[in-house]
PDB file of N, CA and C in Angstrom:
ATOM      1  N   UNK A   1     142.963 113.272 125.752  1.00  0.00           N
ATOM      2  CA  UNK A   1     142.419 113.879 124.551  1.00  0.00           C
ATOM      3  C   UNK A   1     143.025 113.256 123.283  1.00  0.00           C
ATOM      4  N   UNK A   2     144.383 113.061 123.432  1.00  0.00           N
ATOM      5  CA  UNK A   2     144.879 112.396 122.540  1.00  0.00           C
ATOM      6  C   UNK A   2     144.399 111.281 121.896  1.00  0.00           C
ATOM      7  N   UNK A   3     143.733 110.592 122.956  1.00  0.00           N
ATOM      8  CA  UNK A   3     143.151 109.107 122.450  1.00  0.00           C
ATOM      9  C   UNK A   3     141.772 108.716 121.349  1.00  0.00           C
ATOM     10  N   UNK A   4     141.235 109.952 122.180  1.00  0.00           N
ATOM     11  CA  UNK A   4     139.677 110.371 121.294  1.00  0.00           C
ATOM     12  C   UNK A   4     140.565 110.781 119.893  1.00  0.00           C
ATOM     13  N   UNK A   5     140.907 111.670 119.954  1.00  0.00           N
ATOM     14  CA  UNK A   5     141.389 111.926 117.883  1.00  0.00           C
ATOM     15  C   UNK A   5     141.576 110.762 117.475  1.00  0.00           C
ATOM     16  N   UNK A   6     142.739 110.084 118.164  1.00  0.00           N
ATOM     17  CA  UNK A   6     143.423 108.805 117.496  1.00  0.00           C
ATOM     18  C   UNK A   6     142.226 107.564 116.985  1.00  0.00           C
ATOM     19  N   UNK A   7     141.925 107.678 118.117  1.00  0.00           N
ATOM     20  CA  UNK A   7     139.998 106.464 117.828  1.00  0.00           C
ATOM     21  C   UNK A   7     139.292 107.140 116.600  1.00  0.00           C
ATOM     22  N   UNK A   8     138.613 108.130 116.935  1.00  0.00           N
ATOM     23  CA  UNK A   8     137.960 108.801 116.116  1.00  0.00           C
ATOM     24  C   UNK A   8     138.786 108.441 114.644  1.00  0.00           C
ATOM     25  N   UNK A   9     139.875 109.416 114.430  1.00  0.00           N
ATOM     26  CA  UNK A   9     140.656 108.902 113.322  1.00  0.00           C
ATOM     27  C   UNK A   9     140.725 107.469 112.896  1.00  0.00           C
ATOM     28  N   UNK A  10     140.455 106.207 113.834  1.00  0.00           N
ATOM     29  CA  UNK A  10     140.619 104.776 113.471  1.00  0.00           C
ATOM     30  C   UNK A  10     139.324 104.394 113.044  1.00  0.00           C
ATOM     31  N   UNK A  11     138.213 105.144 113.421  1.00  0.00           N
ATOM     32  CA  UNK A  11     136.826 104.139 113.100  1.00  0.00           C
ATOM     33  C   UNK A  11     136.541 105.138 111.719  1.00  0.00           C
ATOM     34  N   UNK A  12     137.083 106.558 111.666  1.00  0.00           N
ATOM     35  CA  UNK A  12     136.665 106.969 110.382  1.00  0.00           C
ATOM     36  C   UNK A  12     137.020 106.129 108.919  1.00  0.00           C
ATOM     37  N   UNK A  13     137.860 105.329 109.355  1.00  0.00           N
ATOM     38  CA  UNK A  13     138.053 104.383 108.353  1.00  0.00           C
ATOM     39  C   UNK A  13     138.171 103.267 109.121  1.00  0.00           C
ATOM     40  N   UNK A  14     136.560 103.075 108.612  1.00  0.00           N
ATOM     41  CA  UNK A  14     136.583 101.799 108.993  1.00  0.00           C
ATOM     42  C   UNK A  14     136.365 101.045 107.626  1.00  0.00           C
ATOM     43  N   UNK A  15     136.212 100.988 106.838  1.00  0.00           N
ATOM     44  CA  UNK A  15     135.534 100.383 105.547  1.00  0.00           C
ATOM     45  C   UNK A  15     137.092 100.234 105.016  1.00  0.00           C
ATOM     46  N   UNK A  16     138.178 100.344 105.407  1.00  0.00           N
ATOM     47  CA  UNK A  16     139.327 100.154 104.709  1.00  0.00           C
ATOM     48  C   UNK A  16     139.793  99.037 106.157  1.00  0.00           C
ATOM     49  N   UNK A  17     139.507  98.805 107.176  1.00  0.00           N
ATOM     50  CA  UNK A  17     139.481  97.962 108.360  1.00  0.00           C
ATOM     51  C   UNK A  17     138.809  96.921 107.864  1.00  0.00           C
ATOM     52  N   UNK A  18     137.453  96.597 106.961  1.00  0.00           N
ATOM     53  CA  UNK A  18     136.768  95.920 106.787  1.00  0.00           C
ATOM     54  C   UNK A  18     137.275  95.169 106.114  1.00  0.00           C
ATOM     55  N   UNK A  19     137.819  96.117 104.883  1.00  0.00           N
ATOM     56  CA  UNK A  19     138.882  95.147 103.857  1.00  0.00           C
ATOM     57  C   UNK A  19     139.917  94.544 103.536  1.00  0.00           C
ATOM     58  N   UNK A  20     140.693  94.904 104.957  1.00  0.00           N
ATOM     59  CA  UNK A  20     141.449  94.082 105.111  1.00  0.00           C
ATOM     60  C   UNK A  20     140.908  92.757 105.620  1.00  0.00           C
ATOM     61  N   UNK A  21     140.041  93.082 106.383  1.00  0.00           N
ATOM     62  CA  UNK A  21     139.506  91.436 106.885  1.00  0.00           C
ATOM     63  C   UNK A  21     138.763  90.621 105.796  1.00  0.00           C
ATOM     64  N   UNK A  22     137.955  91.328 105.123  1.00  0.00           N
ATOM     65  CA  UNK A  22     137.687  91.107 103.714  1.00  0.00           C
ATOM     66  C   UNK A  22     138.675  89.763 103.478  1.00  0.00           C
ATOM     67  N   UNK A  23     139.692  90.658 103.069  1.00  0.00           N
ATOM     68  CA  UNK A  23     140.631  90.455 102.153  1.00  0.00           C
ATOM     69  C   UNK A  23     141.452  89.095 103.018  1.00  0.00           C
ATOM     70  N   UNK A  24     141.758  89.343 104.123  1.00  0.00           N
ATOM     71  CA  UNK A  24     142.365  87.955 105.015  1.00  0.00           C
ATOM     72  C   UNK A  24     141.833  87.023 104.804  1.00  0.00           C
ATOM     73  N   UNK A  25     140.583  86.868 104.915  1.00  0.00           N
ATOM     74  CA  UNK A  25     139.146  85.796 104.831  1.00  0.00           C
ATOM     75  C   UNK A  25     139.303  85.090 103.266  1.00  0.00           C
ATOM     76  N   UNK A  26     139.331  85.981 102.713  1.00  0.00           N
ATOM     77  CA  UNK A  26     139.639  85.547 101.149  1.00  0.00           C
ATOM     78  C   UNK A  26     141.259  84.583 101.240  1.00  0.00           C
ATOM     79  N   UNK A  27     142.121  85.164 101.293  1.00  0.00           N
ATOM     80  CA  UNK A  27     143.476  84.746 101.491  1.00  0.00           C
ATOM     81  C   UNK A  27     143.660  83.253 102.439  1.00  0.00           C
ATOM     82  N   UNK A  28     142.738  82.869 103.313  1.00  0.00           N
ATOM     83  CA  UNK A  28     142.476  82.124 104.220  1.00  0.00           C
ATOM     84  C   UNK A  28     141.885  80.988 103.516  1.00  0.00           C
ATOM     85  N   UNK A  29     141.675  81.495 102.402  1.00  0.00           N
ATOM     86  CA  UNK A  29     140.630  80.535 101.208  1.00  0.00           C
ATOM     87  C   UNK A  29     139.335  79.589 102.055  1.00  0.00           C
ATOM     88  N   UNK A  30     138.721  80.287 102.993  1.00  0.00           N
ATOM     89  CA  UNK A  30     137.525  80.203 103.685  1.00  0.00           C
ATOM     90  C   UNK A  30     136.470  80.353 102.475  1.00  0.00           C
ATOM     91  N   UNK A  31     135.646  80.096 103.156  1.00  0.00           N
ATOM     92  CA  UNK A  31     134.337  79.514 102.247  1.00  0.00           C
ATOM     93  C   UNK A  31     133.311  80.613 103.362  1.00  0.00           C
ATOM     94  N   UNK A  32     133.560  81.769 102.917  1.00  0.00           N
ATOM     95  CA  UNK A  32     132.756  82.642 104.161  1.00  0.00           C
ATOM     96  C   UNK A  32     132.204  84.132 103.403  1.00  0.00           C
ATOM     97  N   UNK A  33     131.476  84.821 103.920  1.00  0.00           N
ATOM     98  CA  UNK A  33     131.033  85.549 103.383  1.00  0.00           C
ATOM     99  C   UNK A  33     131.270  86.580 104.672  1.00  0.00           C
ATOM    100  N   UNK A  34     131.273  88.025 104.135  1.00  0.00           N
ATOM    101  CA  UNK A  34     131.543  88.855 105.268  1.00  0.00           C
ATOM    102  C   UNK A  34     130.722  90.324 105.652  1.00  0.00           C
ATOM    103  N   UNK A  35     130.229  90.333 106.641  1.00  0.00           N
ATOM    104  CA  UNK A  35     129.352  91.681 106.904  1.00  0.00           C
ATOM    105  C   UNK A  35     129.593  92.195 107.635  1.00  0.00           C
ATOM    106  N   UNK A  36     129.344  93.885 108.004  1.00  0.00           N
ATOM    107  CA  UNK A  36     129.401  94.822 108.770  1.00  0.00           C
ATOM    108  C   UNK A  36     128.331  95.098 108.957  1.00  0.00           C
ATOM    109  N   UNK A  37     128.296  94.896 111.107  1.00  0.00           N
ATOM    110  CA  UNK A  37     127.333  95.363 111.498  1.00  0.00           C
ATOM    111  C   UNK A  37     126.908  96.129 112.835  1.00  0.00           C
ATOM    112  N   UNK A  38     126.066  96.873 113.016  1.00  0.00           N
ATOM    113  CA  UNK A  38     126.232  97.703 114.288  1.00  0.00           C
ATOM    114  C   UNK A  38     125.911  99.089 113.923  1.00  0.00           C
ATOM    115  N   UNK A  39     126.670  99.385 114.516  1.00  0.00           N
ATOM    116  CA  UNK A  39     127.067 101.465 114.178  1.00  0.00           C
ATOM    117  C   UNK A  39     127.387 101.877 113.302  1.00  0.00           C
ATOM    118  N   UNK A  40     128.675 100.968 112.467  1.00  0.00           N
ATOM    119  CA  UNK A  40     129.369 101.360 111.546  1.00  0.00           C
ATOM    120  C   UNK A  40     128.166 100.648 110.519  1.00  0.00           C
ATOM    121  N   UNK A  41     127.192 100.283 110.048  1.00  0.00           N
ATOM    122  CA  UNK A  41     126.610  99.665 109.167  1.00  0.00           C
ATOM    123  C   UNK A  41     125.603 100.500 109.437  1.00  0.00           C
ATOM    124  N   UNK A  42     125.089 100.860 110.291  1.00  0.00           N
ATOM    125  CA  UNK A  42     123.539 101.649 111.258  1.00  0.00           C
ATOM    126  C   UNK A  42     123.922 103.649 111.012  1.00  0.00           C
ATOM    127  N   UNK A  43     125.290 103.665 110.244  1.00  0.00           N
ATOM    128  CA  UNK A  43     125.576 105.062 110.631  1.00  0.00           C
ATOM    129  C   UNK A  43     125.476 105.863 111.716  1.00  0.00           C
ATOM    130  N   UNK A  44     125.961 104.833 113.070  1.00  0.00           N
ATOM    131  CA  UNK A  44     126.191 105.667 114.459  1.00  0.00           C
ATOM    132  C   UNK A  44     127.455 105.330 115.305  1.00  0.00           C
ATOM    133  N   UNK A  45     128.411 105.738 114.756  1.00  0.00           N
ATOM    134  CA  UNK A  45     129.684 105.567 114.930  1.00  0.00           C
ATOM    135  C   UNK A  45     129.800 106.829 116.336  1.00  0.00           C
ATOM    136  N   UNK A  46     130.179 106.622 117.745  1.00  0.00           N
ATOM    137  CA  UNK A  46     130.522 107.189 118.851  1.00  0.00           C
ATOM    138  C   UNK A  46     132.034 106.864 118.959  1.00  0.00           C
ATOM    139  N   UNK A  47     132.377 108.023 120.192  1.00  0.00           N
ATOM    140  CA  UNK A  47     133.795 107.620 120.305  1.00  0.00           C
ATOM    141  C   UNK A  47     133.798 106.428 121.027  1.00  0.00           C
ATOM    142  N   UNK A  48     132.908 105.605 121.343  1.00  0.00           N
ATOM    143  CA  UNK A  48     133.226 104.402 122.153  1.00  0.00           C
ATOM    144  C   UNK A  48     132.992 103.118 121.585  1.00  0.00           C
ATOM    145  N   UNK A  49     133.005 103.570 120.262  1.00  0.00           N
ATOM    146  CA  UNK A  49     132.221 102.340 119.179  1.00  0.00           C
ATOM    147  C   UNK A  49     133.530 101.600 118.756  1.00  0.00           C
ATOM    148  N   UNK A  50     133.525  99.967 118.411  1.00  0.00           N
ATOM    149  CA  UNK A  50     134.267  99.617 117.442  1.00  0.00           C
ATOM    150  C   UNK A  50     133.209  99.277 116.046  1.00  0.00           C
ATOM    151  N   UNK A  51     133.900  98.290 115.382  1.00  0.00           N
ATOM    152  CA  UNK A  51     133.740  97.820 114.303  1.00  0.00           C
ATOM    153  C   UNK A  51     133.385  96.478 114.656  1.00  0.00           C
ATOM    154  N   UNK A  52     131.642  96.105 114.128  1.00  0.00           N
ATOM    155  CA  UNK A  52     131.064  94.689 114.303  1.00  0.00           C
ATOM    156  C   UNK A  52     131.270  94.267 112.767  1.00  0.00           C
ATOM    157  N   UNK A  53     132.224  93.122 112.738  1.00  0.00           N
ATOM    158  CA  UNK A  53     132.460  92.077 111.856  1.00  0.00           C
ATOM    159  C   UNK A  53     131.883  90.846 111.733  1.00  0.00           C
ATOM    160  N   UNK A  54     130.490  90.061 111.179  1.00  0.00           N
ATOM    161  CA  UNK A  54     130.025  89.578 111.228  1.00  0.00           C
ATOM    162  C   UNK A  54     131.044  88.469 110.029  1.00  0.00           C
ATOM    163  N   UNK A  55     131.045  86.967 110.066  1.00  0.00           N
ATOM    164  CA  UNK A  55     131.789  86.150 109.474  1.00  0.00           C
ATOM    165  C   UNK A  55     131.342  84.854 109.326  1.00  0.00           C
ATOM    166  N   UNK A  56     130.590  84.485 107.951  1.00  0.00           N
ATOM    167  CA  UNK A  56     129.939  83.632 107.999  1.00  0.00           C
ATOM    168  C   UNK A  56     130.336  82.331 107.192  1.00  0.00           C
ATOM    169  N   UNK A  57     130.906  81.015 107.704  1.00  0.00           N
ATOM    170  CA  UNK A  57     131.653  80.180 107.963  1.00  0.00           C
ATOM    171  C   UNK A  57     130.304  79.184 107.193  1.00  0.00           C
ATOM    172  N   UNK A  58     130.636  79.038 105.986  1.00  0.00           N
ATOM    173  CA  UNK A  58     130.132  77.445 105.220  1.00  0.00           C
ATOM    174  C   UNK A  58     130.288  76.440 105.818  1.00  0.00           C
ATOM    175  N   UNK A  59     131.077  75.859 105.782  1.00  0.00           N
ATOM    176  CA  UNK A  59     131.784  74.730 106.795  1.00  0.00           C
ATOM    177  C   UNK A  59     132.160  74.831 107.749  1.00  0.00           C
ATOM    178  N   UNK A  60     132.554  73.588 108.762  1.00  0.00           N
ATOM    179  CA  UNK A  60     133.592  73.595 109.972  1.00  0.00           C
ATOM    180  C   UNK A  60     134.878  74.026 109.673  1.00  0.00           C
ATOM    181  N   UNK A  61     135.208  75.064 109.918  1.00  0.00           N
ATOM    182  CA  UNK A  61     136.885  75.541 110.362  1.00  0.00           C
ATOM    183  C   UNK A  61     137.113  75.677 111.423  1.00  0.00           C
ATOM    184  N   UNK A  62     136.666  74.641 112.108  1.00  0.00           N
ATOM    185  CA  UNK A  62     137.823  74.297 113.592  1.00  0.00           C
ATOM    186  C   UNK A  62     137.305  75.100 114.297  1.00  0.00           C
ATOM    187  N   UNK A  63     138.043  75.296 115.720  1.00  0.00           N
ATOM    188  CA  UNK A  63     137.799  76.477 116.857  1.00  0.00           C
ATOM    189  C   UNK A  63     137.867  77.927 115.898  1.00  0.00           C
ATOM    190  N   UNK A  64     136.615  78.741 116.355  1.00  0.00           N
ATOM    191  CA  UNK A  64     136.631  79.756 115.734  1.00  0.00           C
ATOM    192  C   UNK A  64     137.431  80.987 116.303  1.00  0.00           C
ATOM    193  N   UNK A  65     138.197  80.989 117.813  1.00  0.00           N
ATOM    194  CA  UNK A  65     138.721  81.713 118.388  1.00  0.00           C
ATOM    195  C   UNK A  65     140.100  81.353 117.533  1.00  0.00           C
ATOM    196  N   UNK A  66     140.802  80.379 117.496  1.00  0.00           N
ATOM    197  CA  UNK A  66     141.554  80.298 116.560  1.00  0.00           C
ATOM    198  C   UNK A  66     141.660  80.961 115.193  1.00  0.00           C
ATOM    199  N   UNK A  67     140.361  80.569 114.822  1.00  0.00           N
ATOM    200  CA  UNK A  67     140.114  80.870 113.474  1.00  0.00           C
ATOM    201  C   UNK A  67     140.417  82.660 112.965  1.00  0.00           C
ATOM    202  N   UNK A  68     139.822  83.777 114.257  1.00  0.00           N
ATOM    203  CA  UNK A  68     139.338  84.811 114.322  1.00  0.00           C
ATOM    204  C   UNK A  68     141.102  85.765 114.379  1.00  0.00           C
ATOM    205  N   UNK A  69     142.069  84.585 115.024  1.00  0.00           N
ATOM    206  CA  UNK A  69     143.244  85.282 115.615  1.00  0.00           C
ATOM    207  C   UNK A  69     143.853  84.684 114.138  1.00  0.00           C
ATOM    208  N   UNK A  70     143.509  84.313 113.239  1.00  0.00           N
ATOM    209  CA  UNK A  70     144.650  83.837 112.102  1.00  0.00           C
ATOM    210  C   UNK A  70     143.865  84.726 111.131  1.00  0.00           C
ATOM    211  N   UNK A  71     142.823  85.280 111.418  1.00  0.00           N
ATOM    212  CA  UNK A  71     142.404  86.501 110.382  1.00  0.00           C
ATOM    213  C   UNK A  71     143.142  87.562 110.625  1.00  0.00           C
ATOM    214  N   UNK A  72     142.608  88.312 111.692  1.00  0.00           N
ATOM    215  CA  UNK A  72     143.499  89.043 112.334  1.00  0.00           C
ATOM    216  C   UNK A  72     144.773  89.492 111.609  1.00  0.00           C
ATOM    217  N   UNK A  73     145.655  88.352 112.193  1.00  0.00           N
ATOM    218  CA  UNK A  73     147.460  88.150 111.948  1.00  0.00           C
ATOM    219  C   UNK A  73     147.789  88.856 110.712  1.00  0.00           C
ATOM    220  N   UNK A  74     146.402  88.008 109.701  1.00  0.00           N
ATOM    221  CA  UNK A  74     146.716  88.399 108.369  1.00  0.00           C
ATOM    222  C   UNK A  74     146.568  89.579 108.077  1.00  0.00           C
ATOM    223  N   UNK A  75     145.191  89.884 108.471  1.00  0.00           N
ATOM    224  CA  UNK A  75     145.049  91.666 107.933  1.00  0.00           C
ATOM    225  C   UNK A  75     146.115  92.633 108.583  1.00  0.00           C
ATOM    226  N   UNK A  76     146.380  92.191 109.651  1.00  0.00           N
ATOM    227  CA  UNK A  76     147.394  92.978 110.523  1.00  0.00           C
ATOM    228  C   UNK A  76     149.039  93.203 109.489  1.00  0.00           C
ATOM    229  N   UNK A  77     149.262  91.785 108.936  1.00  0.00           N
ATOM    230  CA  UNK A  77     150.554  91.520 108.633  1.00  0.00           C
ATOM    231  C   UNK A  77     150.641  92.079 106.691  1.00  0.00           C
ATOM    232  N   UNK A  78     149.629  91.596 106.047  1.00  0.00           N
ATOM    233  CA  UNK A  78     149.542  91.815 104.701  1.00  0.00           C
ATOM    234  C   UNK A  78     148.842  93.158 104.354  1.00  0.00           C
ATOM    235  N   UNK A  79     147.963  93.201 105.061  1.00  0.00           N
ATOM    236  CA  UNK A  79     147.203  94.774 104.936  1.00  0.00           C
ATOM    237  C   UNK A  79     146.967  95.664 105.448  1.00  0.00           C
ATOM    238  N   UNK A  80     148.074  95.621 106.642  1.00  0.00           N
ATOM    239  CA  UNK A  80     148.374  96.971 107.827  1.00  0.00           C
ATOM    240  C   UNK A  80     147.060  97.188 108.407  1.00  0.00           C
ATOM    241  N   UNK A  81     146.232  96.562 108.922  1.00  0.00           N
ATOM    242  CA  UNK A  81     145.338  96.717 110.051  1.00  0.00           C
ATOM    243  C   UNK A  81     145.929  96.867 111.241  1.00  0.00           C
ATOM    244  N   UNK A  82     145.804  98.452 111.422  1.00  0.00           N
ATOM    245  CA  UNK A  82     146.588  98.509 112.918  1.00  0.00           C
ATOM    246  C   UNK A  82     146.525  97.555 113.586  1.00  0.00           C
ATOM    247  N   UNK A  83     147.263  97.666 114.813  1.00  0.00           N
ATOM    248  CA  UNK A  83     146.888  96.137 115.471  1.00  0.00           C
ATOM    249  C   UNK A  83     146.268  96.669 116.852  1.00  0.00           C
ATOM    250  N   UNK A  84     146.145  97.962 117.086  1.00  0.00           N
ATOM    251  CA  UNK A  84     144.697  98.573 118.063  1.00  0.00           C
ATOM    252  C   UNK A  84     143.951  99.080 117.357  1.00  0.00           C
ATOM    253  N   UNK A  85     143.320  98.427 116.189  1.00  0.00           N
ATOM    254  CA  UNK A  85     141.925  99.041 115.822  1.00  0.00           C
ATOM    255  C   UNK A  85     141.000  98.571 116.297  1.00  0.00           C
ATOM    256  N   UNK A  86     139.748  99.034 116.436  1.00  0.00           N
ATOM    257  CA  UNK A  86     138.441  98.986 117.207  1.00  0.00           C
ATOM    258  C   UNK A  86     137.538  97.651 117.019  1.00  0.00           C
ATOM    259  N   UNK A  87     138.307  96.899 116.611  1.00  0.00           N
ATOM    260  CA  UNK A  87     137.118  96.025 115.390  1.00  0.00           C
ATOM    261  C   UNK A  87     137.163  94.651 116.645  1.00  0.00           C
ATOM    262  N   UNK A  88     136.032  94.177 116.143  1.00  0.00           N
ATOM    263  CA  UNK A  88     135.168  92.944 117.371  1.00  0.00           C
ATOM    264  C   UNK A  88     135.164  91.991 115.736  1.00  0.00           C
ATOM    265  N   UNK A  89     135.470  90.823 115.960  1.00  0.00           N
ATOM    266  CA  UNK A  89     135.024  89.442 114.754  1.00  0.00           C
ATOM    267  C   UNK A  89     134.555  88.569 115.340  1.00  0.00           C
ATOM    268  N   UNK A  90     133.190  88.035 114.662  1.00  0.00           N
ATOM    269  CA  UNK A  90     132.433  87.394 115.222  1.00  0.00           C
ATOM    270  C   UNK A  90     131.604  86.467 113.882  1.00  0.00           C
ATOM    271  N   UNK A  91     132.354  85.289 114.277  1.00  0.00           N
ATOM    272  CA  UNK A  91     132.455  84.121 113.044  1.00  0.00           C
ATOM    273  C   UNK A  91     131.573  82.986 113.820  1.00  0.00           C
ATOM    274  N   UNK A  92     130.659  82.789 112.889  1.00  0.00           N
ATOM    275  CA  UNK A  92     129.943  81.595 113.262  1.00  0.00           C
ATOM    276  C   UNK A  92     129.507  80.965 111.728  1.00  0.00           C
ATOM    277  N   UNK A  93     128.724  79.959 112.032  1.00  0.00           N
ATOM    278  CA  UNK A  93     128.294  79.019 110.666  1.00  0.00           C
ATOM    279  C   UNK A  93     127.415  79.820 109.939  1.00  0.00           C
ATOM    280  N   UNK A  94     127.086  79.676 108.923  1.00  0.00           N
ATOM    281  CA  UNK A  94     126.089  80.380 108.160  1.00  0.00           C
ATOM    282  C   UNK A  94     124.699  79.888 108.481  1.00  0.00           C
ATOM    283  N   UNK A  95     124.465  78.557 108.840  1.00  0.00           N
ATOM    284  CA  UNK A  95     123.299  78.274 109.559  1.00  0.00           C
ATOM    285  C   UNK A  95     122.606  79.093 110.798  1.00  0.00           C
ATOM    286  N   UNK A  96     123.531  79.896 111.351  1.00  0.00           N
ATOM    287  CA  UNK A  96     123.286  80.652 112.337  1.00  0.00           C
ATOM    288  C   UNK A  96     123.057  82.236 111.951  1.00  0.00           C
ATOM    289  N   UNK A  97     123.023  82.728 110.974  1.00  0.00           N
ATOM    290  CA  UNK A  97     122.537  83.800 110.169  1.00  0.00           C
ATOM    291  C   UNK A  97     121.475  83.746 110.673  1.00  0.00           C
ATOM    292  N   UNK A  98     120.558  82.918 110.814  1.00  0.00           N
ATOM    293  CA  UNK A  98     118.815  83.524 110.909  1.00  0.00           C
ATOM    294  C   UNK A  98     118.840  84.067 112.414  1.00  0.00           C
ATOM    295  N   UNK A  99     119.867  83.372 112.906  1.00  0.00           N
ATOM    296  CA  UNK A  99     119.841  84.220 114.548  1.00  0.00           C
ATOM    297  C   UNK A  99     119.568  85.598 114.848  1.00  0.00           C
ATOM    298  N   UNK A 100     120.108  86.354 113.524  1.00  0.00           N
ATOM    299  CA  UNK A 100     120.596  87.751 113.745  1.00  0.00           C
ATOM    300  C   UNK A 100     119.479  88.672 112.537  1.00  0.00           C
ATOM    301  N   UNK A 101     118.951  87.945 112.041  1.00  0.00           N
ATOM    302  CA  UNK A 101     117.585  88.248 111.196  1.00  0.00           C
ATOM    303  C   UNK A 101     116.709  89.135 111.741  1.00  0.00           C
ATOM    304  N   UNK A 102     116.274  90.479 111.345  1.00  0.00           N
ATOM    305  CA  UNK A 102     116.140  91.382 112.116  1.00  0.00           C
ATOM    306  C   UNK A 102     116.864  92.075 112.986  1.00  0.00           C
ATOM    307  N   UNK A 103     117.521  91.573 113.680  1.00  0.00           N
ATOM    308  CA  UNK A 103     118.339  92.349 114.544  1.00  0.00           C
ATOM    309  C   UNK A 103     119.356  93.215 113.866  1.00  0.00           C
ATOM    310  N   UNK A 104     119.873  93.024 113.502  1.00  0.00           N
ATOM    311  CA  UNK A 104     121.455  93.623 112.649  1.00  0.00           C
ATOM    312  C   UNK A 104     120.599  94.359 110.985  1.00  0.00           C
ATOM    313  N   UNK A 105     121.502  94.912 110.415  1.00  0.00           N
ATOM    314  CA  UNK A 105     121.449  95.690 109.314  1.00  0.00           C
ATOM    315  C   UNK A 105     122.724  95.269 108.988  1.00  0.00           C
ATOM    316  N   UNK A 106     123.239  93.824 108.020  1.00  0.00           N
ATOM    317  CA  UNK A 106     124.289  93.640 108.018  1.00  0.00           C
ATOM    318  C   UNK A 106     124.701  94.269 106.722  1.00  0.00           C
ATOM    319  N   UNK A 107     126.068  94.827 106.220  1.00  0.00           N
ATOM    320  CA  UNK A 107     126.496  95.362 104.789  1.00  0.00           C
ATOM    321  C   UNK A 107     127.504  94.135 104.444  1.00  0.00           C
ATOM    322  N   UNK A 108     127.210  94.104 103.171  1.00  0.00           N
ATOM    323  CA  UNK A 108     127.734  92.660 102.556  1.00  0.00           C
ATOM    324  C   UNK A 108     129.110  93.336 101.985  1.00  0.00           C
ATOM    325  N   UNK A 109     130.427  92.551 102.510  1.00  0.00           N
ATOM    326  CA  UNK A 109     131.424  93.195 102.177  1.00  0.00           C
ATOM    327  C   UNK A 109     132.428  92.375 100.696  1.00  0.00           C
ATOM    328  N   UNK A 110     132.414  92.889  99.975  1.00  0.00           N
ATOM    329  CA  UNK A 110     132.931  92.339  98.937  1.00  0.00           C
ATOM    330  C   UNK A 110     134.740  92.502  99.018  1.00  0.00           C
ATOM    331  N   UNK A 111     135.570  91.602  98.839  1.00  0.00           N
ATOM    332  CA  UNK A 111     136.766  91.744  98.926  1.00  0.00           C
ATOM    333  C   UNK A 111     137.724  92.125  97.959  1.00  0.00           C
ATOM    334  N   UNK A 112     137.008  92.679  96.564  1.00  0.00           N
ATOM    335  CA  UNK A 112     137.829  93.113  95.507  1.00  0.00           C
ATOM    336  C   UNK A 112     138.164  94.604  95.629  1.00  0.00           C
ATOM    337  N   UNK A 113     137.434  95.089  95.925  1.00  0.00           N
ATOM    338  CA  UNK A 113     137.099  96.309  96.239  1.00  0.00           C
ATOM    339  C   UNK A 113     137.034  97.217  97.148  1.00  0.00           C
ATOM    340  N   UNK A 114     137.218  97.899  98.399  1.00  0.00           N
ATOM    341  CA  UNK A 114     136.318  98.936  99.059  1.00  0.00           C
ATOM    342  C   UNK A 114     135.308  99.863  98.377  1.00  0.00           C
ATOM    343  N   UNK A 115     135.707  99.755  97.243  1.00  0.00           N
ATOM    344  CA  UNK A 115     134.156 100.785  96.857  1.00  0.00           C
ATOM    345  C   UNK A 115     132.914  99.663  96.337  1.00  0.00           C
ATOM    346  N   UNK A 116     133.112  98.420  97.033  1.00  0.00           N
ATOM    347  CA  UNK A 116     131.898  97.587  96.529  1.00  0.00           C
ATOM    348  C   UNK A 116     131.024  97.062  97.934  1.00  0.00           C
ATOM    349  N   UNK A 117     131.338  98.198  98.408  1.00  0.00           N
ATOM    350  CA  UNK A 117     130.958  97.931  99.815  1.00  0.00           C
ATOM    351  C   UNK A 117     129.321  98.016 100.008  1.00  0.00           C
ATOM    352  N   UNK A 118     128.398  97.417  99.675  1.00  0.00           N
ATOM    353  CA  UNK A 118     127.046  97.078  99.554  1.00  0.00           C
ATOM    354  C   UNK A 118     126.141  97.284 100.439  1.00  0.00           C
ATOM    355  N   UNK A 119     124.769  98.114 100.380  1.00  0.00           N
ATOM    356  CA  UNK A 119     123.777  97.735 101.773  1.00  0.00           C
ATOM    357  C   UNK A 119     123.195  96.778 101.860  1.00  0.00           C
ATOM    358  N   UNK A 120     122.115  96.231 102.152  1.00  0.00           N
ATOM    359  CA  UNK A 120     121.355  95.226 102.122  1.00  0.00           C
ATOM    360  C   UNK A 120     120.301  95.473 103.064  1.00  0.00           C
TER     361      UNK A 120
END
């Protein structure tokens, strides 16, 4: 029982989860733009849900599994992103955006802010 509060309690903020990654991505001085998508963007957050982080990569930055664990580190290390929060990152090129066209309801996440947290 314990675990459900604790989750529950982790995805209710998720938009402060976002910004830290936001905010890593920025710090990373990536050339990327960042969206939330899924449940937490769709308003159907379950106890079995994480957080879909969509991460969209201008250029080549290398292996993106790499890439995904040096975001991470950061939000983890500079902006206290628990380090069991619910969240899935999923970084590809921006050419690959039309993949997900229709499918997703992505929210465009701005990194100055959490309250500039946008629909689209």
């Amino acid at each position: 029982m314990f675990w459900v509060k604790h989750h529950i309690e982790h995805l209710r903020n998720w938009r402060r989860a976002v910004e830290a990654v936001a905010k890593a991505v920025e710090d990373l001085k990536l050339d990327a733009e960042v969206y939330v998508f899924g449940g937490a963007a769709e308003n159907r957050l379950t106890v079995l849900s994480d957080i879909d982080v969509l991460i969209c990569v201008r250029k080549e930055e290398g292996d993106f599994r790499e890439l995904k664990k040096k975001i991470l580190i950061r939000a983890m290390d500079k902006y206290n992103l628990p380090w069991d929060y619910p969240i899935e990152l999923h970084v590809h090129p921006t050419e690959e955006i039309s993949l997900f066209k229709g499918k997703i309801k992505p929210i465009k996440v701005h990194p100055q802010a959490e309250k500039h947290l946008e629909a689209r």
